[in-house]
Protein backbone atom coordinates (compact mmCIF):
# COMPACT_ATOMS: atom_id res chain seq x y z
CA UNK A 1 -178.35 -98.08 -37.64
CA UNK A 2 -175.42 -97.91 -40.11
CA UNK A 3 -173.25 -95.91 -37.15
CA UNK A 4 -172.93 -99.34 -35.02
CA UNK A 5 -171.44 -100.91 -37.85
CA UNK A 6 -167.70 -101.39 -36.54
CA UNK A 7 -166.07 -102.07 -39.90
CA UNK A 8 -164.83 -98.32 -41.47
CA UNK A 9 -164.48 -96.99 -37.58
CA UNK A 10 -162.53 -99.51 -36.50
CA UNK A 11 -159.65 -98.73 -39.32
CA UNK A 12 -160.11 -94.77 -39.18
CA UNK A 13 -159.21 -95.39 -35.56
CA UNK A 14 -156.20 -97.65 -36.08
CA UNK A 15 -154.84 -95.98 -39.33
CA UNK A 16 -155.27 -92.34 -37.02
CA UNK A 17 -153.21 -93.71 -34.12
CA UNK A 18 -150.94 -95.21 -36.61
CA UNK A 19 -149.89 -91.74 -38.19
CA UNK A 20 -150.41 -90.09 -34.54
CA UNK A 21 -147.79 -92.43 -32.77
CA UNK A 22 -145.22 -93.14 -35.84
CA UNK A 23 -145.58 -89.61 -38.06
CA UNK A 24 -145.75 -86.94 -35.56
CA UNK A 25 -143.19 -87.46 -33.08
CA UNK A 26 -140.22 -87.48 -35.51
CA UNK A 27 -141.32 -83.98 -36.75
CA UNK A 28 -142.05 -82.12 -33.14
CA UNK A 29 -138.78 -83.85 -31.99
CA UNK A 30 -136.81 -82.42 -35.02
CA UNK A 31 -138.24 -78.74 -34.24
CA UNK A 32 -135.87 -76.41 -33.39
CA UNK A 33 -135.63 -73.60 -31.42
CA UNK A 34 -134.24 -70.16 -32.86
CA UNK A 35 -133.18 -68.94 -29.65
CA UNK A 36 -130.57 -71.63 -27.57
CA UNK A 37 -130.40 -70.57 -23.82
CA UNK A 38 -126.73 -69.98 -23.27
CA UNK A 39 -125.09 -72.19 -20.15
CA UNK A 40 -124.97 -69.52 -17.09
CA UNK A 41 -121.98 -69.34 -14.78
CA UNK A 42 -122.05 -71.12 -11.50
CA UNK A 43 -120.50 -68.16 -9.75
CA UNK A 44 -123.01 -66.09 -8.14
CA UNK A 45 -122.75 -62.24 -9.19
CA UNK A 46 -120.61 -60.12 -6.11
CA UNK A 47 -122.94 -57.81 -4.75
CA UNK A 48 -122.03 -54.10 -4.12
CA UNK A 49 -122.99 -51.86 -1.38
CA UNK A 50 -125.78 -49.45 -1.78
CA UNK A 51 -124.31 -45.93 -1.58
CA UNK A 52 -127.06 -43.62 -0.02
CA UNK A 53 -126.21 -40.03 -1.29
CA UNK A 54 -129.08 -38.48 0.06
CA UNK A 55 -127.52 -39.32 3.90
């Protein structure tokens, strides 16, 4: 049963968590975002009374 073999897995696994952990995070951590949130005030917005016209 060639499959049991251990030899060409064993590398394919290694070499694939080599480019997974050494590769990839550089480029996701380099993406950029188009939109940056702007910082919001701390103040809290002052809050009007509700003028019922109908009354």
């Amino acid at each position: 049963m060639p499959q049991l073999i251990p030899a060409p897995w064993l590398i394919i696994l290694l070499f694939t968590w080599f480019v997974f952990l050494t590769i990839l995070p550089p480029k996701v951590l380099a993406h950029t975002f188009p939109n940056v949130p702007s910082p919001q005030s701390t103040q809290k917005p002052k809050k009007e009374p509700w003028t019922w016209l109908w009354h």
